[in-house]
Protein backbone atom coordinates (compact mmCIF):
# COMPACT_ATOMS: atom_id res chain seq x y z
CA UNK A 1 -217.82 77.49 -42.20
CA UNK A 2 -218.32 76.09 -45.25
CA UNK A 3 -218.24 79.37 -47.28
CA UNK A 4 -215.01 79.81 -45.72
CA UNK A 5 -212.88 77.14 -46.78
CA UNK A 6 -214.13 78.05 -50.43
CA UNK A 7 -212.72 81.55 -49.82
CA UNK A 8 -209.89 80.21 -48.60
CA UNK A 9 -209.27 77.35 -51.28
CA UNK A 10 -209.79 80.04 -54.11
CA UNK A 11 -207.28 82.48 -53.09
CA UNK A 12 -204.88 79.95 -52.59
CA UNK A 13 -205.64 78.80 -56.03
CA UNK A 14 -205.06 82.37 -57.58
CA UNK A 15 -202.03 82.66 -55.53
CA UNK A 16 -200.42 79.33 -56.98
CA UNK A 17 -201.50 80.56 -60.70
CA UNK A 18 -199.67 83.81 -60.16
CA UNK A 19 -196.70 82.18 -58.64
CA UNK A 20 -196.48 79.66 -61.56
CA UNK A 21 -197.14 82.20 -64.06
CA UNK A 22 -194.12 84.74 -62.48
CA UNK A 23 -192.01 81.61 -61.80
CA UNK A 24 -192.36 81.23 -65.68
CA UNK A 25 -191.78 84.52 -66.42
CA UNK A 26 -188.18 84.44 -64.70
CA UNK A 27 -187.14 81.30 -66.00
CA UNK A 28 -187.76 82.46 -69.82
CA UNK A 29 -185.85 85.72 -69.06
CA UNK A 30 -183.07 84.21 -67.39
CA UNK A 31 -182.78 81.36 -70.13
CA UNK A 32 -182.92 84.50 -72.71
CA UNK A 33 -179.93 85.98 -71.29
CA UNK A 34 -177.79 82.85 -71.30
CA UNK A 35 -178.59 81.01 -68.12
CA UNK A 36 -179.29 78.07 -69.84
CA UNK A 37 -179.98 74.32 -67.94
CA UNK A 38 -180.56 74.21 -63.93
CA UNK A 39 -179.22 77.67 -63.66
CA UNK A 40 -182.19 79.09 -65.68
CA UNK A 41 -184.57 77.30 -62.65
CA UNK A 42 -182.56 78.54 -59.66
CA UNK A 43 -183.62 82.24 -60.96
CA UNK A 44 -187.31 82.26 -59.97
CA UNK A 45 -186.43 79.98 -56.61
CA UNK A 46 -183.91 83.01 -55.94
CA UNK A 47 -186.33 85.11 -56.46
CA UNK A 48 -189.50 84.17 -54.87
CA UNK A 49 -187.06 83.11 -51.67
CA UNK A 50 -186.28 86.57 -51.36
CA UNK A 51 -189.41 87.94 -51.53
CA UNK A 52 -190.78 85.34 -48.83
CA UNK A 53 -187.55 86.23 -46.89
CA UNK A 54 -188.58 90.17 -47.02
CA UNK A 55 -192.26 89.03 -46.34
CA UNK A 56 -191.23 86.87 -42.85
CA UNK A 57 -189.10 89.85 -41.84
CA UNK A 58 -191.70 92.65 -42.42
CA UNK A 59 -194.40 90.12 -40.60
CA UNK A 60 -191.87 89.62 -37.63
CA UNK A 61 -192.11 93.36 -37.00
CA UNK A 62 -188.08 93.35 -36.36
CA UNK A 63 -186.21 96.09 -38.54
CA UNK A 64 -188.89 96.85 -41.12
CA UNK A 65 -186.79 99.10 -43.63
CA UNK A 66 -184.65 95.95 -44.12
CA UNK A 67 -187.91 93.82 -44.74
CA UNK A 68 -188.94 96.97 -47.33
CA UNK A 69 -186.15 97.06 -48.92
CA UNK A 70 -185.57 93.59 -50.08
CA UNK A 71 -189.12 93.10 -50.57
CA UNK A 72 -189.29 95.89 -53.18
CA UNK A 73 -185.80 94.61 -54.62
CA UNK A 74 -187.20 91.25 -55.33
CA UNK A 75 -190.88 92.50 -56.02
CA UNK A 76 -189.20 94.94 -58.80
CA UNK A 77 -186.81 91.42 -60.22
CA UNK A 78 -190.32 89.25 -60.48
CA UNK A 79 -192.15 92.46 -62.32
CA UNK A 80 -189.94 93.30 -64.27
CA UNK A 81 -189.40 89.73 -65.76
CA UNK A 82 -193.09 89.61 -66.03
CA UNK A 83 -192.99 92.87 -68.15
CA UNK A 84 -189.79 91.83 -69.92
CA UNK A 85 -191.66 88.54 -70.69
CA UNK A 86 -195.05 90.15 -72.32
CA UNK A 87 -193.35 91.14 -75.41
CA UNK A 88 -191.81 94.00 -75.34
CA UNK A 89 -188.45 92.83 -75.00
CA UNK A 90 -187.33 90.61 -77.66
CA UNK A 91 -186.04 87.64 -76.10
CA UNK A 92 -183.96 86.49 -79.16
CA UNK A 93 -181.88 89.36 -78.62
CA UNK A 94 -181.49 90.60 -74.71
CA UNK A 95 -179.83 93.73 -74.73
CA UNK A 96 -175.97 93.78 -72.52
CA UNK A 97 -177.40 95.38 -69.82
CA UNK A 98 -180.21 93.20 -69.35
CA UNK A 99 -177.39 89.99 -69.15
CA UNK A 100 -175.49 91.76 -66.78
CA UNK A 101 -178.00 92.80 -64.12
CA UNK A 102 -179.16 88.58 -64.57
CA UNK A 103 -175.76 87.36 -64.39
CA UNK A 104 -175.21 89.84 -61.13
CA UNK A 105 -178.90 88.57 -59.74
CA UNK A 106 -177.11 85.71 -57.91
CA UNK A 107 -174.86 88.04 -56.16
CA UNK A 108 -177.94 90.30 -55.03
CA UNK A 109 -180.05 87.69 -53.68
CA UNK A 110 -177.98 85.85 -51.63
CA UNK A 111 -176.70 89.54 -49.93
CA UNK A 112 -180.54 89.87 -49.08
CA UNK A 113 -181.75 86.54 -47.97
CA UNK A 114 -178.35 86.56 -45.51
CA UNK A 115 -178.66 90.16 -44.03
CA UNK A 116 -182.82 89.11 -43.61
CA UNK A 117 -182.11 85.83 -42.17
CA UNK A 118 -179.13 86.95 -39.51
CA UNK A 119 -179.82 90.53 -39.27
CA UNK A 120 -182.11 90.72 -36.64
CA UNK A 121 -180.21 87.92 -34.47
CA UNK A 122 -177.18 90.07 -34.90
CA UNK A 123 -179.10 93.04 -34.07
CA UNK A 124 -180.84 91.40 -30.89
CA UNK A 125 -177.54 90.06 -29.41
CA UNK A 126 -176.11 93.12 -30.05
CA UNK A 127 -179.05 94.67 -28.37
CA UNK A 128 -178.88 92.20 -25.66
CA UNK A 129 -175.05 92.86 -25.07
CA UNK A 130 -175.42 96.44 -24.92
CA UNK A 131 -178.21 96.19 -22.26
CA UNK A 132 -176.79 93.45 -20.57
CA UNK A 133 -175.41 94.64 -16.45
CA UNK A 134 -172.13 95.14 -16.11
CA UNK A 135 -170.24 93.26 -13.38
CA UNK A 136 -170.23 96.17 -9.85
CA UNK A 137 -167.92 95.86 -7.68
CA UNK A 138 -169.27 93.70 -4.10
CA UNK A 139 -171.18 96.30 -2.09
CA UNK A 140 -169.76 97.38 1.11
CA UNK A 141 -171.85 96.74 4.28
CA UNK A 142 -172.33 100.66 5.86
CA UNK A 143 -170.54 100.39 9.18
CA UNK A 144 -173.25 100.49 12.15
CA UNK A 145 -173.91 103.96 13.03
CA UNK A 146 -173.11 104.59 17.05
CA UNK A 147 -176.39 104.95 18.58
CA UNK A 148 -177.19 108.60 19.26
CA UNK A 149 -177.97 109.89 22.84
CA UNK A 150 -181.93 109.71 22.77
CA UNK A 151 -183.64 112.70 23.73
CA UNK A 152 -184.22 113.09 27.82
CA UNK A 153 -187.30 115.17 28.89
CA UNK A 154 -186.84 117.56 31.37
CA UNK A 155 -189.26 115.80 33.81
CA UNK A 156 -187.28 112.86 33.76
CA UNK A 157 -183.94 114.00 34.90
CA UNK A 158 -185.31 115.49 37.76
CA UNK A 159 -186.62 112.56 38.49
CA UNK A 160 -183.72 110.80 37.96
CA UNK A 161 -181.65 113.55 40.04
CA UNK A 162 -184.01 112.89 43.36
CA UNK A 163 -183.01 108.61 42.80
CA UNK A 164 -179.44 109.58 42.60
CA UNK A 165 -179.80 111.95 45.68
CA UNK A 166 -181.75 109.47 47.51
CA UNK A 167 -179.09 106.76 46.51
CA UNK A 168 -176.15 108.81 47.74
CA UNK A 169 -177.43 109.49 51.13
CA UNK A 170 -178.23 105.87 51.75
CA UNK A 171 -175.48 104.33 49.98
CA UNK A 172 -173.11 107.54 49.91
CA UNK A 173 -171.79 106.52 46.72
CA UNK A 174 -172.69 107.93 43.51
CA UNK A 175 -175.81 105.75 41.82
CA UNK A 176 -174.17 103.85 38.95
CA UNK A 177 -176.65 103.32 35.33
CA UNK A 178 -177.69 99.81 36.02
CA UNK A 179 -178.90 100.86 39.38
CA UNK A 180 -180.84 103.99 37.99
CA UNK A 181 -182.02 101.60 35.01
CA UNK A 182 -183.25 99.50 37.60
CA UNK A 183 -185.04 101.64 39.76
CA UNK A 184 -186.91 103.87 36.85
CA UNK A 185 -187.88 101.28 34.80
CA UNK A 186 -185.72 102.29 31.75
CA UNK A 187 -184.23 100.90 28.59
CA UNK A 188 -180.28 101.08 28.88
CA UNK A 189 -179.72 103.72 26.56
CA UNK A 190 -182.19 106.25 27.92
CA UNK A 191 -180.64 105.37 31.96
CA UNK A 192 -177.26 106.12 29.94
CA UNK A 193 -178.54 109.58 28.98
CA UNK A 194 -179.74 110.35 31.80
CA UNK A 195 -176.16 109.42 33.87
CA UNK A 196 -174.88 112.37 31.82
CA UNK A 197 -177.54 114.36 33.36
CA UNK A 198 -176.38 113.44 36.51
CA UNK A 199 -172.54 114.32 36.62
C-alpha cells in the first residue's frame, strides 16, 4: 500500500514539473509576441484548459473525434511553444506569422472549450428529441365481434330433434330455445344453434 502512494506521489510530481515547465514555455512565447502583462498569463491557462477540456471529452466516451481534435489542437499550441521556447526561435525578434497565430489563439480556444463543453448536451437533446414518441392519435376500442354460431355435432341435433318432437306432441307447440336449453343441459349459444337445426 505503501509502495503505492509513492508511485502515485511521484507521478504527480513529474506531472506538476511538466505542467510548470510548459506553462512557462507559453507565457515567454506569448510575452515575445507582444502579449505583454495579465494577457501573457491567460495564454498557458487557455491552453492547458483546452487540453483538459479535450481530455474530459475523450474520457466521457461521447463524440471522440471532437475530443481528438481539440486535444491535438491544444497538444500541438503547448509543443510548439515548448520548441519555440528551446532556442531556436529568437524571441527578441518573433517572426509576423508567429504574432498572428498568438494574437488569433484567443479566438481558437474559446471555439474549442465551447463546442467540448455544450457539444455533447446539444447532441444528446438532439438525440433525445429525435427519439422521443410522437403524440398517436387515442386508440379506438375494436367493436365486439358478434359471436359466431358454434359448431353443432351431428349427434346432437338429433338429439335435439327427438326433444322438439317429443315437446310438440305433448305441448303441440313448437319447443322454444330456453326450453331446449333447459332440457339438454346447454349453454345458450349452443341451444341457439341448435334451434336453427330445428326449423
Amino acid at each position: 500500500m505503501r509502495a503505492l502512494s509513492v508511485r502515485i506521489d511521484a507521478v504527480l510530481v513529474q506531472a506538476l514539473i511538466a505542467a510548470a515547465l510548459s506553462f512557462a514555455h507559453l507565457h515567454d512565447l506569448a510575452l515575445a509576441a507582444g502579449q505583454d502583462g495579465w494577457k501573457a498569463w491567460a495564454y498557458p491557462v487557455s491552453v492547458d484548459l483546452l487540453l483538459v477540456a479535450a481530455w474530459r471529452r475523450l474520457r466521457s466516451g461521447e463524440a471522440k473525434t471532437a475530443g481528438w481534435c481539440w486535444f491535438l489542437v491544444a497538444l500541438t499550441a503547448s509543443l510548439g511553444a515548448n520548441v519555440a521556447t528551446a532556442g531556436l526561435l529568437d524571441l527578441a525578434d518573433v517572426p509576423d506569422w508567429l504574432r498572428i497565430l498568438v494574437a488569433g489563439w484567443p479566438a481558437i480556444a474559446f471555439l474549442g472549450g465551447t463546442l467540448l463543453a455544450h457539444g455533447a448536451t446539444a447532441d444528446a437533446s438532439t438525440v433525445e428529441r429525435e427519439s422521443a414518441p410522437e403524440p398517436s392519435a387515442p386508440a379506438v376500442e375494436p367493436e365486439p365481434a358478434p359471436p359466431s354460431t358454434p359448431p353443432v355435432p351431428p349427434a346432437l341435433v338429433t338429439l335435439a330433434r327427438k326433444v322438439a318432437d317429443e315437446h310438440r306432441a305433448r305441448t303441440g307447440t313448437p319447443i322454444d330455445t330456453s326450453t331446449l336449453r333447459a332440457r339438454l343441459g346447454v349453454p345458450l349459444p349452443l341451444a341457439e344453434a341448435l334451434s336453427t337445426h330445428l326449423t
